[in-house]
PDB file of N, CA and C in Angstrom:
ATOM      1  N   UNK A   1      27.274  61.296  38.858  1.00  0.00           N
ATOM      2  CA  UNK A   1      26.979  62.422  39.709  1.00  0.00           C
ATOM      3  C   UNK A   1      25.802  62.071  40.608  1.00  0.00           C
ATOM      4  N   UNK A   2      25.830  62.823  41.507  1.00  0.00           N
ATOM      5  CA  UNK A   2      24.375  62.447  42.568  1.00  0.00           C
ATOM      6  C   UNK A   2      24.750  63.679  43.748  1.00  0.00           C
ATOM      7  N   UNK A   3      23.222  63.808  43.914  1.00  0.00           N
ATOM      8  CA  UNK A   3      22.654  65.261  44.590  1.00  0.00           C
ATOM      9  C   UNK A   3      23.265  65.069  46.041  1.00  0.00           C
ATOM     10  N   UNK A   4      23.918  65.959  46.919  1.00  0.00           N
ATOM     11  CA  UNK A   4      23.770  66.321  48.246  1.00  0.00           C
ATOM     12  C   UNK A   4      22.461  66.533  48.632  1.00  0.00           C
ATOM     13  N   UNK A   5      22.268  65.594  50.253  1.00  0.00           N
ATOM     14  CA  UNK A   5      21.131  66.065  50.554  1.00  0.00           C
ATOM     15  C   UNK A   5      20.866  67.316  51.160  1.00  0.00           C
ATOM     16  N   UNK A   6      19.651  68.166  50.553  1.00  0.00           N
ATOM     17  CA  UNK A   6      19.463  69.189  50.739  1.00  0.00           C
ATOM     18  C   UNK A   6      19.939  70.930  49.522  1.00  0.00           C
ATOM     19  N   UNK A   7      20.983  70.044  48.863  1.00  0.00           N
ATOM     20  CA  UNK A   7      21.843  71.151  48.412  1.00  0.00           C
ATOM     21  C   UNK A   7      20.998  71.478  46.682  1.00  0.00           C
ATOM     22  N   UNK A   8      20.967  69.657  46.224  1.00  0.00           N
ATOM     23  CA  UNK A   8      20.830  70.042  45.230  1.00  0.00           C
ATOM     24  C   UNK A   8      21.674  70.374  43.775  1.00  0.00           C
ATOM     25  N   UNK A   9      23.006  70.066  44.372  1.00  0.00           N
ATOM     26  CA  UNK A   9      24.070  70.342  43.665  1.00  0.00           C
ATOM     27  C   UNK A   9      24.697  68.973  43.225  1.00  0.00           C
ATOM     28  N   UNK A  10      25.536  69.193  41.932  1.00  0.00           N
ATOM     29  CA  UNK A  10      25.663  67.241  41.664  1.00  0.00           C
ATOM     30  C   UNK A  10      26.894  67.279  42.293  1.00  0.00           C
ATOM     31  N   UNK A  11      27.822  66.330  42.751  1.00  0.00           N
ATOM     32  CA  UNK A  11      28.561  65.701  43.008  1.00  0.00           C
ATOM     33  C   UNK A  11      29.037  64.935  42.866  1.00  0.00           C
ATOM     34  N   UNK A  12      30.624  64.354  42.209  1.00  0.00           N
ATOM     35  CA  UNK A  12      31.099  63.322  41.494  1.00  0.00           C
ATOM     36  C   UNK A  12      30.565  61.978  42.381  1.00  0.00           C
ATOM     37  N   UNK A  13      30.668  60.860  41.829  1.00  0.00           N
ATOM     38  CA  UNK A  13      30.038  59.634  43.128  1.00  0.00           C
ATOM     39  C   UNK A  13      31.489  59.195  43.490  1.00  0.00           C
ATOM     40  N   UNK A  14      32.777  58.617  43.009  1.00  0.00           N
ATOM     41  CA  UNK A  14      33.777  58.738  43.803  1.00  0.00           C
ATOM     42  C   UNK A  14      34.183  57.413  43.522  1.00  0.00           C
ATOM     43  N   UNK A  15      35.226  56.947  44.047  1.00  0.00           N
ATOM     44  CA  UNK A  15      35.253  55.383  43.955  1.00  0.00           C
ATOM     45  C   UNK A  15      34.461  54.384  44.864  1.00  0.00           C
ATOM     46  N   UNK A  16      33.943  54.671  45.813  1.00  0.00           N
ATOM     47  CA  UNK A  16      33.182  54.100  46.723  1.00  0.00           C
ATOM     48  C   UNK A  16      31.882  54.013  46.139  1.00  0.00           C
ATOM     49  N   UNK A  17      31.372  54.834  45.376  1.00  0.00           N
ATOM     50  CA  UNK A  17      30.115  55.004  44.768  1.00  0.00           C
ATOM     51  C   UNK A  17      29.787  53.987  43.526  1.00  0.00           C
ATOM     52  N   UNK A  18      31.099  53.942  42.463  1.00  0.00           N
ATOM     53  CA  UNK A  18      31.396  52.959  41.637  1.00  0.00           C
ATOM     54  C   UNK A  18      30.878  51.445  42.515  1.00  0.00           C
ATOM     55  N   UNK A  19      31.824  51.174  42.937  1.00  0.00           N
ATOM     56  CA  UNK A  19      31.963  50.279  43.819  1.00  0.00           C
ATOM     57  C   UNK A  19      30.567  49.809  44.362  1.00  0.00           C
ATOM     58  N   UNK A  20      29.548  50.455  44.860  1.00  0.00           N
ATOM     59  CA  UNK A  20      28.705  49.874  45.188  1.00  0.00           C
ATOM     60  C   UNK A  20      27.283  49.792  43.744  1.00  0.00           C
ATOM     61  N   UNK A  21      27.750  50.727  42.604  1.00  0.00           N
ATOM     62  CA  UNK A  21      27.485  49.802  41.655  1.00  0.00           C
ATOM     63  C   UNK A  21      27.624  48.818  41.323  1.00  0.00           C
ATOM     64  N   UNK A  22      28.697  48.501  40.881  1.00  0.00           N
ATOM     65  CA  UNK A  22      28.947  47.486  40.555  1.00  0.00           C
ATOM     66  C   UNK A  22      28.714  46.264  41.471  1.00  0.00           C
ATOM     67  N   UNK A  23      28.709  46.341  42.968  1.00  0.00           N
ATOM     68  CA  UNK A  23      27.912  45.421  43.957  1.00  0.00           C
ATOM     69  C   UNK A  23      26.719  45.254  43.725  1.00  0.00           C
ATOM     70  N   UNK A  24      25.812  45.985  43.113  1.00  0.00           N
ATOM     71  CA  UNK A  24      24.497  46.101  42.662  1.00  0.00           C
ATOM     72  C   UNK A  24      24.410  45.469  41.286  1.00  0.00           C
ATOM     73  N   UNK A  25      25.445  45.817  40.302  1.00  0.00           N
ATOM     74  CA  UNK A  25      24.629  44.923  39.464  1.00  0.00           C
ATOM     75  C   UNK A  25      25.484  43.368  40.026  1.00  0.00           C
ATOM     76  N   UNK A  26      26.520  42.972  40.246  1.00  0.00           N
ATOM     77  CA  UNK A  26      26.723  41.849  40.284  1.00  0.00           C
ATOM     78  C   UNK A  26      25.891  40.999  41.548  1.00  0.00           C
ATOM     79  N   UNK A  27      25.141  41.402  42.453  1.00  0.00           N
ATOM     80  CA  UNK A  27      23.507  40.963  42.964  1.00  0.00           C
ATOM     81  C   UNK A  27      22.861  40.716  41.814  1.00  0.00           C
ATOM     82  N   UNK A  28      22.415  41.657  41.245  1.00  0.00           N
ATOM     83  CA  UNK A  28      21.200  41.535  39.719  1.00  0.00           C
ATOM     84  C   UNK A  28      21.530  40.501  39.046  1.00  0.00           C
ATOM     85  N   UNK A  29      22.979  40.088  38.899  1.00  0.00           N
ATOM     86  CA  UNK A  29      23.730  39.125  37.955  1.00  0.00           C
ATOM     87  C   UNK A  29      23.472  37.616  38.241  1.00  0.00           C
ATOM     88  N   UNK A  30      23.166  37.672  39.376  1.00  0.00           N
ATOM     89  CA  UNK A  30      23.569  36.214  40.204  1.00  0.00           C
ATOM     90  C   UNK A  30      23.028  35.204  39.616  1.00  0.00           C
ATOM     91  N   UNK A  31      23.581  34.621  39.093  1.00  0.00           N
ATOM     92  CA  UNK A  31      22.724  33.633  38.533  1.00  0.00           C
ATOM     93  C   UNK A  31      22.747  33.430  36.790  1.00  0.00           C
ATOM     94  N   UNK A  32      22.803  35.078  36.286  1.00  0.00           N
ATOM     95  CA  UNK A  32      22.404  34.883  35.156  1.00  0.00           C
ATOM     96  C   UNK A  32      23.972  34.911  34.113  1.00  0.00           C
ATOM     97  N   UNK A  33      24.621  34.198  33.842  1.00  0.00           N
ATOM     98  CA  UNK A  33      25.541  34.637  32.741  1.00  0.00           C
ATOM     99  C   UNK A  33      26.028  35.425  31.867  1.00  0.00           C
ATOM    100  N   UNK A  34      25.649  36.941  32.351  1.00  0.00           N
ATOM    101  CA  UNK A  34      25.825  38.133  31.577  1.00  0.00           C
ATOM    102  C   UNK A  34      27.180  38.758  31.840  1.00  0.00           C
ATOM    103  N   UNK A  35      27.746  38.886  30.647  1.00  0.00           N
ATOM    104  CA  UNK A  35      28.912  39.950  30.980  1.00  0.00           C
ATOM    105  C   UNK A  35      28.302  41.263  31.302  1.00  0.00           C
ATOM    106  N   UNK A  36      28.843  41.702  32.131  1.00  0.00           N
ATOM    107  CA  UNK A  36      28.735  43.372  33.222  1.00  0.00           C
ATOM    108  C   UNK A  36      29.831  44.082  32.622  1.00  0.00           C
ATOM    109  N   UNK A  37      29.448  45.311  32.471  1.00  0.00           N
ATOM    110  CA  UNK A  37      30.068  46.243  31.691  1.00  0.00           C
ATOM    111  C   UNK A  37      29.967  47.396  32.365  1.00  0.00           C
ATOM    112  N   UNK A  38      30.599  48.355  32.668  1.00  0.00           N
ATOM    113  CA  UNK A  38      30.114  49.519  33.382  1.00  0.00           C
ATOM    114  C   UNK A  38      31.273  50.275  32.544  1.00  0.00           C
ATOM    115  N   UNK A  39      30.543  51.111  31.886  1.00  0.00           N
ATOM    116  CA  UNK A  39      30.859  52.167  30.980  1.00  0.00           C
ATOM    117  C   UNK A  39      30.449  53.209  31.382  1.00  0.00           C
ATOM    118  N   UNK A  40      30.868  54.379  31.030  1.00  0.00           N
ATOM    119  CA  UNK A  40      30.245  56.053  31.071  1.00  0.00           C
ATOM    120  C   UNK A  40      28.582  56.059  30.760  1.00  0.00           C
ATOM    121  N   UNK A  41      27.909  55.494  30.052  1.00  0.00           N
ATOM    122  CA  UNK A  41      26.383  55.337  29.253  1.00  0.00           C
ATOM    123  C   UNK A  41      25.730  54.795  30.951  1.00  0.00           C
ATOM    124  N   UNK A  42      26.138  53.886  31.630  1.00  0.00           N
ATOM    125  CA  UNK A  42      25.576  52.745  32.935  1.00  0.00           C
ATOM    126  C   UNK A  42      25.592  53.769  34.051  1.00  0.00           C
ATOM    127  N   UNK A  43      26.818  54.257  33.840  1.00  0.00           N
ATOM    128  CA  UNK A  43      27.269  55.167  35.289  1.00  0.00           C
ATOM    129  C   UNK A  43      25.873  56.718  35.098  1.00  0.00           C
ATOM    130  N   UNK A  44      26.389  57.572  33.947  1.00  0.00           N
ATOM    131  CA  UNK A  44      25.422  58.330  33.544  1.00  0.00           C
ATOM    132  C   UNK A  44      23.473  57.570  34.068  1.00  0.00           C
ATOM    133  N   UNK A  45      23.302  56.614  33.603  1.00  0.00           N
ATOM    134  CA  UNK A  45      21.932  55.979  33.998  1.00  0.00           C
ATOM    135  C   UNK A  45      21.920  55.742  35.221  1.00  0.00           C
ATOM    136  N   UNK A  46      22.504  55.352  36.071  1.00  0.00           N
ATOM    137  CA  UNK A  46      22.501  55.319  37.457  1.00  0.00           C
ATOM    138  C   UNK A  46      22.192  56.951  38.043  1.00  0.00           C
ATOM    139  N   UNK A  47      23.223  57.241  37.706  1.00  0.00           N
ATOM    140  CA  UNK A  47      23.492  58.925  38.216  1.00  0.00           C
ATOM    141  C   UNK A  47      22.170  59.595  38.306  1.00  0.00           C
ATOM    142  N   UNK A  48      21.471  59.141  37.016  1.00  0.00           N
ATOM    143  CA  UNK A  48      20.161  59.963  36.585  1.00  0.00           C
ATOM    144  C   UNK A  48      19.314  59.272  37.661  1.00  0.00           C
ATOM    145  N   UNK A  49      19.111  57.883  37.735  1.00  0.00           N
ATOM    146  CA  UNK A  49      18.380  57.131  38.710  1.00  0.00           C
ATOM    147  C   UNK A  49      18.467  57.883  40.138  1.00  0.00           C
ATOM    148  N   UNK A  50      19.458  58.212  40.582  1.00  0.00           N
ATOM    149  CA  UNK A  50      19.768  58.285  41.805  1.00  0.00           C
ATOM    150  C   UNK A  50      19.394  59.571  41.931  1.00  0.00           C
ATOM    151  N   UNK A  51      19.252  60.543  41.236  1.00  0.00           N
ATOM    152  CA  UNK A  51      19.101  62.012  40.970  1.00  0.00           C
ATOM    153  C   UNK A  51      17.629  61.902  41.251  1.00  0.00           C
ATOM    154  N   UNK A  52      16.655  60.755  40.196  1.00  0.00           N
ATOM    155  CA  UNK A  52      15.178  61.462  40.106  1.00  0.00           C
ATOM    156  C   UNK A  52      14.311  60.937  40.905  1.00  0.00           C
ATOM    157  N   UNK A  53      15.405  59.884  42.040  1.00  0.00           N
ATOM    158  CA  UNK A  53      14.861  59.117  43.072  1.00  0.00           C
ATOM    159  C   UNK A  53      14.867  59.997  44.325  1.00  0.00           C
ATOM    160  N   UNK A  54      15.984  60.948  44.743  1.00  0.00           N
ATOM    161  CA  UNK A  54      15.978  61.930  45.107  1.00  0.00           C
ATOM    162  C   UNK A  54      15.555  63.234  45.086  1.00  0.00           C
ATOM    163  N   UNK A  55      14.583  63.306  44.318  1.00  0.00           N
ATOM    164  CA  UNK A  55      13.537  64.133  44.447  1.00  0.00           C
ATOM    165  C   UNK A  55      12.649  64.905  44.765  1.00  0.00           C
ATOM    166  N   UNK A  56      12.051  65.646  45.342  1.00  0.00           N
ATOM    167  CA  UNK A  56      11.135  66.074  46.213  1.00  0.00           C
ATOM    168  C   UNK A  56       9.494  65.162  45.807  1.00  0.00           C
ATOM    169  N   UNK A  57       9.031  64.920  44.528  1.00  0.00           N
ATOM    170  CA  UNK A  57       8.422  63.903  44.335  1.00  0.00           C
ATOM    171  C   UNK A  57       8.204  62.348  45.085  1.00  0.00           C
ATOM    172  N   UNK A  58       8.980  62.375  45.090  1.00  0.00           N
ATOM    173  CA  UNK A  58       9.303  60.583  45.147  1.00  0.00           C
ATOM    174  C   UNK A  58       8.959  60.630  47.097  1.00  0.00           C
ATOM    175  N   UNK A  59       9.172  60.674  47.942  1.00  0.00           N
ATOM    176  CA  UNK A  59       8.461  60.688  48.807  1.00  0.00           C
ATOM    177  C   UNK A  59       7.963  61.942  49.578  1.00  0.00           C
ATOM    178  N   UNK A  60       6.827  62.244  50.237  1.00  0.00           N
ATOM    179  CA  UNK A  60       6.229  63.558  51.065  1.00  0.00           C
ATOM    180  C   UNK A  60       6.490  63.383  52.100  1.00  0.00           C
ATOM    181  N   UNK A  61       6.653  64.516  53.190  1.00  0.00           N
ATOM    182  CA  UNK A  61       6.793  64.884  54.250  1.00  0.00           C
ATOM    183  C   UNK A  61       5.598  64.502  55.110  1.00  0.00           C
ATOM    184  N   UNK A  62       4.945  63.697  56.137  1.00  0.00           N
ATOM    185  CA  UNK A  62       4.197  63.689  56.777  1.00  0.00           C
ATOM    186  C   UNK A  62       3.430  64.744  57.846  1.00  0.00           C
ATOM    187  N   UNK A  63       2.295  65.151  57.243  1.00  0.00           N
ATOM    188  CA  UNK A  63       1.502  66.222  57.805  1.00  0.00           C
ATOM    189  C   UNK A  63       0.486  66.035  58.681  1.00  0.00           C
ATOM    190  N   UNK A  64       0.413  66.229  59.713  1.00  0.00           N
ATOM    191  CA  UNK A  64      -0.534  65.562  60.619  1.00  0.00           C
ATOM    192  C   UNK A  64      -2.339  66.003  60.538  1.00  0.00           C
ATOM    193  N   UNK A  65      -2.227  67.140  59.827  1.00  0.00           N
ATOM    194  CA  UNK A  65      -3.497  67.524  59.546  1.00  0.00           C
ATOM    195  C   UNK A  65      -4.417  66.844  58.291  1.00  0.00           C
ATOM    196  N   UNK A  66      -3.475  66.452  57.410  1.00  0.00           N
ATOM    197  CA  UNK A  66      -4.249  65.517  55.789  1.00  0.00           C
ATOM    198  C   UNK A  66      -4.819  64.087  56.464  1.00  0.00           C
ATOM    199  N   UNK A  67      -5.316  63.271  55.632  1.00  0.00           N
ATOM    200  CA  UNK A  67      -5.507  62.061  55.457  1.00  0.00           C
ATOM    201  C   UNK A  67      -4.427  61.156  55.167  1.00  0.00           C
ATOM    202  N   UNK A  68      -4.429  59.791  56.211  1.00  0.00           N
ATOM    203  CA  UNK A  68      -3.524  59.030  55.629  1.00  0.00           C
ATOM    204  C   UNK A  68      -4.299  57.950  55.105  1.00  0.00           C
ATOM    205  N   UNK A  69      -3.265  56.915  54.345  1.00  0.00           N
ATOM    206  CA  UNK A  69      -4.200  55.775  53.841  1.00  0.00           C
ATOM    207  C   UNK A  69      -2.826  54.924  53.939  1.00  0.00           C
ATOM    208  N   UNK A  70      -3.081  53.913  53.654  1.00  0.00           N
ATOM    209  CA  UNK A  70      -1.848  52.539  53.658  1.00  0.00           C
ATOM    210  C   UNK A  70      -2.389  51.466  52.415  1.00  0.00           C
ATOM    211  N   UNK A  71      -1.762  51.257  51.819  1.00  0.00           N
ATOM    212  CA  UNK A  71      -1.698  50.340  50.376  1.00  0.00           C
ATOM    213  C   UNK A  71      -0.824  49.265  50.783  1.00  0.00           C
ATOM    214  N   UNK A  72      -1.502  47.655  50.597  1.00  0.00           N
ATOM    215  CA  UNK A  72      -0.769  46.862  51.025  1.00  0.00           C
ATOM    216  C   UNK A  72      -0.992  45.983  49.484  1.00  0.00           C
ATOM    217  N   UNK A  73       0.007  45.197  49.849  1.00  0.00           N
ATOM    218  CA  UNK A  73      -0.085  43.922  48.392  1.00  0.00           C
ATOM    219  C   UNK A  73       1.058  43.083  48.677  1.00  0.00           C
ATOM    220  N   UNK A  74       0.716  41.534  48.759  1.00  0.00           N
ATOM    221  CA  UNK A  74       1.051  40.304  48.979  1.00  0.00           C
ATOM    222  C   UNK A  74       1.227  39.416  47.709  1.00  0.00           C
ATOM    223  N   UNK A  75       2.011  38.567  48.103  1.00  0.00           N
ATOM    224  CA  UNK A  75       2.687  37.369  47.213  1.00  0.00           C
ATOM    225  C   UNK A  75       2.675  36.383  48.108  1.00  0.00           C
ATOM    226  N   UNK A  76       3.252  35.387  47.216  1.00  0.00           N
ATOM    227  CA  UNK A  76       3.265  34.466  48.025  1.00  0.00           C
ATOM    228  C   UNK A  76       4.887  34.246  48.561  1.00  0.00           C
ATOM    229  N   UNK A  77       5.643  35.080  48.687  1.00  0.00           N
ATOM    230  CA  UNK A  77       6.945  34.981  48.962  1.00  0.00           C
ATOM    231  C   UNK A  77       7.629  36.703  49.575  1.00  0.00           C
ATOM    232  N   UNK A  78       6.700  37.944  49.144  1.00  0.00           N
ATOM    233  CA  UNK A  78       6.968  39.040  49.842  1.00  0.00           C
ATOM    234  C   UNK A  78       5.671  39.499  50.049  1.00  0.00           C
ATOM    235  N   UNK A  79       5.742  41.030  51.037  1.00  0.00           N
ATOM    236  CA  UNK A  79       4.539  41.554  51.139  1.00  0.00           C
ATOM    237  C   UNK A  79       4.894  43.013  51.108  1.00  0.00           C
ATOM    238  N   UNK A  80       4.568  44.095  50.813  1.00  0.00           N
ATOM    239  CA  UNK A  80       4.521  45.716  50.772  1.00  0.00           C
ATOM    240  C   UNK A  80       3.594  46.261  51.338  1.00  0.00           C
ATOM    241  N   UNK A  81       3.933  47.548  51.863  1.00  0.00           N
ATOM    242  CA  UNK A  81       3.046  48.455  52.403  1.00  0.00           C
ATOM    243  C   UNK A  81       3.466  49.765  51.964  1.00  0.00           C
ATOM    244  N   UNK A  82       2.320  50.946  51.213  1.00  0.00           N
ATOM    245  CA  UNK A  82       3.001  52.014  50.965  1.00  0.00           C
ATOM    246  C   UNK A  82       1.977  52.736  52.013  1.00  0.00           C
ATOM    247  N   UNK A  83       2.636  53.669  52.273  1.00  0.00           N
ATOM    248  CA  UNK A  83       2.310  54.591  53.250  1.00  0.00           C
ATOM    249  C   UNK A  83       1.922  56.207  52.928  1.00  0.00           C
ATOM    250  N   UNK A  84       0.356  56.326  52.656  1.00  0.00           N
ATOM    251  CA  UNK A  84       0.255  57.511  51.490  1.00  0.00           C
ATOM    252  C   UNK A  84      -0.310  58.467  52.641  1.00  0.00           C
ATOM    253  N   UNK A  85       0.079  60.079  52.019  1.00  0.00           N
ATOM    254  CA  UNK A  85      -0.720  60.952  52.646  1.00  0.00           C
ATOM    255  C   UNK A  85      -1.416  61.516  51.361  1.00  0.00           C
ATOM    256  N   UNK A  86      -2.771  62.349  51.527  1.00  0.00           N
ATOM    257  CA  UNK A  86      -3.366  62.199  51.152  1.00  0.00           C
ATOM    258  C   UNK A  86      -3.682  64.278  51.132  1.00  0.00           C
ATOM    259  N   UNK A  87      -3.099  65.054  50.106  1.00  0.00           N
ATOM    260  CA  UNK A  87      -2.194  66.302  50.096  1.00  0.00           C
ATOM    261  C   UNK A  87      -4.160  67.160  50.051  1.00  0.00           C
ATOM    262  N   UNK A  88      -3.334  68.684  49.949  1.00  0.00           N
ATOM    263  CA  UNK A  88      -4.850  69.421  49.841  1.00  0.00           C
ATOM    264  C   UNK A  88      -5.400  69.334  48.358  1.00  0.00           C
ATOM    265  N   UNK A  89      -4.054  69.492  47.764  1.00  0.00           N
ATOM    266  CA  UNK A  89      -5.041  68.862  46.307  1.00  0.00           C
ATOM    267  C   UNK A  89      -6.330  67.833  45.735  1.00  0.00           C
ATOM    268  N   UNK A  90      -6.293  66.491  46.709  1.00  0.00           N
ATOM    269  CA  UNK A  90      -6.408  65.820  47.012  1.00  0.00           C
ATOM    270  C   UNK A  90      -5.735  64.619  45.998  1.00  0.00           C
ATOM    271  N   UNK A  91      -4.387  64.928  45.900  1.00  0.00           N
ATOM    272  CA  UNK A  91      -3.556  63.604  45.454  1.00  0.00           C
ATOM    273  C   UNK A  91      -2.876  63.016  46.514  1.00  0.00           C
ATOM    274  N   UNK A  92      -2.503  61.809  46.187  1.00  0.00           N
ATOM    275  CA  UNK A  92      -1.820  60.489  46.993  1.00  0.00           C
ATOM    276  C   UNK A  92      -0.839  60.492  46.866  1.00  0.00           C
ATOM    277  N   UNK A  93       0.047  61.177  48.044  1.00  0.00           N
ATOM    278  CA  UNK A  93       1.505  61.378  48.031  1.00  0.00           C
ATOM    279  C   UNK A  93       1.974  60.226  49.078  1.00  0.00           C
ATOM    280  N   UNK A  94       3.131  59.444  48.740  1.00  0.00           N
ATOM    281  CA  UNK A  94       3.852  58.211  49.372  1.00  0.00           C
ATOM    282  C   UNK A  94       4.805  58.854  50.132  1.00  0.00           C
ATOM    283  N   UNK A  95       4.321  58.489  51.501  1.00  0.00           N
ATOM    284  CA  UNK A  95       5.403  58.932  52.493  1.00  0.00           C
ATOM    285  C   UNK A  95       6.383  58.183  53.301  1.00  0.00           C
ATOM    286  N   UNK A  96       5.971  56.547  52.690  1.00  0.00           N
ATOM    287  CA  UNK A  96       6.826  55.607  53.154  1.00  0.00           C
ATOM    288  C   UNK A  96       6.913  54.470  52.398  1.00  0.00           C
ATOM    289  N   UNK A  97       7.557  53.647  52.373  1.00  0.00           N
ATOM    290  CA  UNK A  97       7.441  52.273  51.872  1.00  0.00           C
ATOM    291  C   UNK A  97       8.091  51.438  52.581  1.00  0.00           C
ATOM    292  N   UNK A  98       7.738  50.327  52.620  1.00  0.00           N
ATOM    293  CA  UNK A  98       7.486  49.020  53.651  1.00  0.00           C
ATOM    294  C   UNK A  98       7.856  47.663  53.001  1.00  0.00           C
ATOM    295  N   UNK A  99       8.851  47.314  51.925  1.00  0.00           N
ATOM    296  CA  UNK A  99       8.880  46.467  51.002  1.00  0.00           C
ATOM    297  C   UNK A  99       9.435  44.942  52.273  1.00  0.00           C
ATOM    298  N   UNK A 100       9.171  43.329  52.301  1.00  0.00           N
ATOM    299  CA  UNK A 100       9.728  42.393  53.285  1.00  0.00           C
ATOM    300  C   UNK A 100       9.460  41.312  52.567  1.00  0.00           C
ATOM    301  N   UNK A 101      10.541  40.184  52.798  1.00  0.00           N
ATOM    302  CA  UNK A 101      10.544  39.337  52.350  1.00  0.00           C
ATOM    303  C   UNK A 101      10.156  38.231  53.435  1.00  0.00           C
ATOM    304  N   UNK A 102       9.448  37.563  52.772  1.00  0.00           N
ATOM    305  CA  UNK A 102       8.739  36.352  53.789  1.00  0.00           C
ATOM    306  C   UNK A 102       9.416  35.332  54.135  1.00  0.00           C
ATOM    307  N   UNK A 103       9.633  34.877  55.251  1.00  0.00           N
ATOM    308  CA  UNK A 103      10.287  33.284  55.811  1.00  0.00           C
ATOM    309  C   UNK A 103       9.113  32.182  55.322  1.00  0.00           C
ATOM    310  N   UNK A 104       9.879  31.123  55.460  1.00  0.00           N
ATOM    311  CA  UNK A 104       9.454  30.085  54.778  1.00  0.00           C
ATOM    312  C   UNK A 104       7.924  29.835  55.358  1.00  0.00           C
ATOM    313  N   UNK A 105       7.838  29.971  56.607  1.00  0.00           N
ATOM    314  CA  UNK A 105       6.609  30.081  57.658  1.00  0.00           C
ATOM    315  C   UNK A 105       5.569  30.526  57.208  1.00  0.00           C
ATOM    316  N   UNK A 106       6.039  32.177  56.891  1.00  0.00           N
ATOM    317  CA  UNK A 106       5.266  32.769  56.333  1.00  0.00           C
ATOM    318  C   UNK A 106       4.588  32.714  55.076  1.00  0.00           C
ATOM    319  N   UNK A 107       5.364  31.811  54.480  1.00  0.00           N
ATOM    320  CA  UNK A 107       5.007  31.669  52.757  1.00  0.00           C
ATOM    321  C   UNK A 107       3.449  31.239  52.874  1.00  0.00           C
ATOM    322  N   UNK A 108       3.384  30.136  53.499  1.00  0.00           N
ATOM    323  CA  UNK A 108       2.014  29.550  53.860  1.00  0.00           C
ATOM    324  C   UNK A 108       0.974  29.871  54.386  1.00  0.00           C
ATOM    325  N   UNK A 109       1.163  31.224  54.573  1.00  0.00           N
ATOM    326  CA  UNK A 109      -0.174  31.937  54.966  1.00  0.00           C
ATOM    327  C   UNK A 109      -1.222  32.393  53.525  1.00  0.00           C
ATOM    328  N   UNK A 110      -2.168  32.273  53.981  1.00  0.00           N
ATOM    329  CA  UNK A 110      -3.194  32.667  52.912  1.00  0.00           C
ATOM    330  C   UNK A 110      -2.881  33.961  52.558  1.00  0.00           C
ATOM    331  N   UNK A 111      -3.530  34.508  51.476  1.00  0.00           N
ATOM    332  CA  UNK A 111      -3.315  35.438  50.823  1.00  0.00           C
ATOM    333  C   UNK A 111      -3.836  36.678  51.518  1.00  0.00           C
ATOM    334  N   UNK A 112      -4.912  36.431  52.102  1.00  0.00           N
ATOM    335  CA  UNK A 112      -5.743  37.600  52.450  1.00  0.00           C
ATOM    336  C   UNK A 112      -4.829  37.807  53.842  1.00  0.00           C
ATOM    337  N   UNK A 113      -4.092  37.055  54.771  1.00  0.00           N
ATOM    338  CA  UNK A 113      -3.569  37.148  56.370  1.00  0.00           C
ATOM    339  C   UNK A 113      -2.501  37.717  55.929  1.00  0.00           C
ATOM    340  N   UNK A 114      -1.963  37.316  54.515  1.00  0.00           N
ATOM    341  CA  UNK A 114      -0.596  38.260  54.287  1.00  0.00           C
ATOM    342  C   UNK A 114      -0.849  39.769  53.965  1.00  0.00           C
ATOM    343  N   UNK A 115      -1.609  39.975  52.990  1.00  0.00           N
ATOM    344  CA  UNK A 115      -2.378  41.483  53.094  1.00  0.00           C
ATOM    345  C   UNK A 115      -2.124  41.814  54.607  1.00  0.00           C
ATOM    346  N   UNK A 116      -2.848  41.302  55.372  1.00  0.00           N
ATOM    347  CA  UNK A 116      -3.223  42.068  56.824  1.00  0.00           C
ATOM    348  C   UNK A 116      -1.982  42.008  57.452  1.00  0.00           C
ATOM    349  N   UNK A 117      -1.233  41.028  57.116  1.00  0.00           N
ATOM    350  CA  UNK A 117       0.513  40.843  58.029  1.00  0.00           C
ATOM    351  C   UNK A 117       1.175  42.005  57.085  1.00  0.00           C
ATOM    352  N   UNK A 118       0.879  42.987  55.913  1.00  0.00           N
ATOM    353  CA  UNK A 118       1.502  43.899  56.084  1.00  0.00           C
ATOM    354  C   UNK A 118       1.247  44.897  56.345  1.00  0.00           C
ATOM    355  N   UNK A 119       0.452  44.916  57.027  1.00  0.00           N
ATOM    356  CA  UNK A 119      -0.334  46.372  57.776  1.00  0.00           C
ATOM    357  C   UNK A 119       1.011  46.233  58.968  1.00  0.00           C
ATOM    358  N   UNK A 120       1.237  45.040  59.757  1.00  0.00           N
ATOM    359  CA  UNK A 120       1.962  45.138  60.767  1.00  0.00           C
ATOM    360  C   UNK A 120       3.328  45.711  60.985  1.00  0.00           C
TER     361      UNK A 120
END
């Protein structure tokens, strides 16, 4: 099952929905020698995933009057940026995320230029 946006109501996921499970875990798989199983227990855990990812939690609406802030963090192979507003409560609500994977080019940048290359 998984929410309409806006509605709130569950909705079967369909065969197309299956389907791009199972594209998902056999990505996750690549490589590793696991038999994949997708049973009622996998589908149910997804469903729930997809439900509490959809949330009103999980990202905020951007308000032009709060505080923003930006959270960055580097590897040596990706870099992230979360994109927080900063509510009247004064908690740190994520209003975006910025996740990229680095070219080979990029790998070789110092640690601290990759920080700052994900501000960009």
């Amino acid at each position: 099952m998984s929410t309409s946006k806006g509605s709130g109501k569950l909705r079967p996921l369909g065969y197309y929905g299956i389907r791009a499970i199972q594209r998902l875990a056999n990505w996750w798989n690549k490589g590793v020698k696991l038999p994949f199983k997708l049973d009622n227990e996998a589908i149910q855990a997804f469903q729930n995933l997809v439900e509490a990812m959809s949330m009103s939690p999980v990202l905020a609406l951007s308000v032009v009057e709060f505080r923003f802030s930006i959270h960055t963090d580097a590897s040596t192979s990706q870099i992230g940026a979360v994109f927080f507003l900063k509510n009247e409560n004064g908690e740190h609500c994520p209003v975006a995320y910025r996740p990229r994977q680095l070219n080979p080019e990029e790998c070789n940048y110092p640690a601290t230029e990759n920080e700052c290359f994900a501000l960009v």
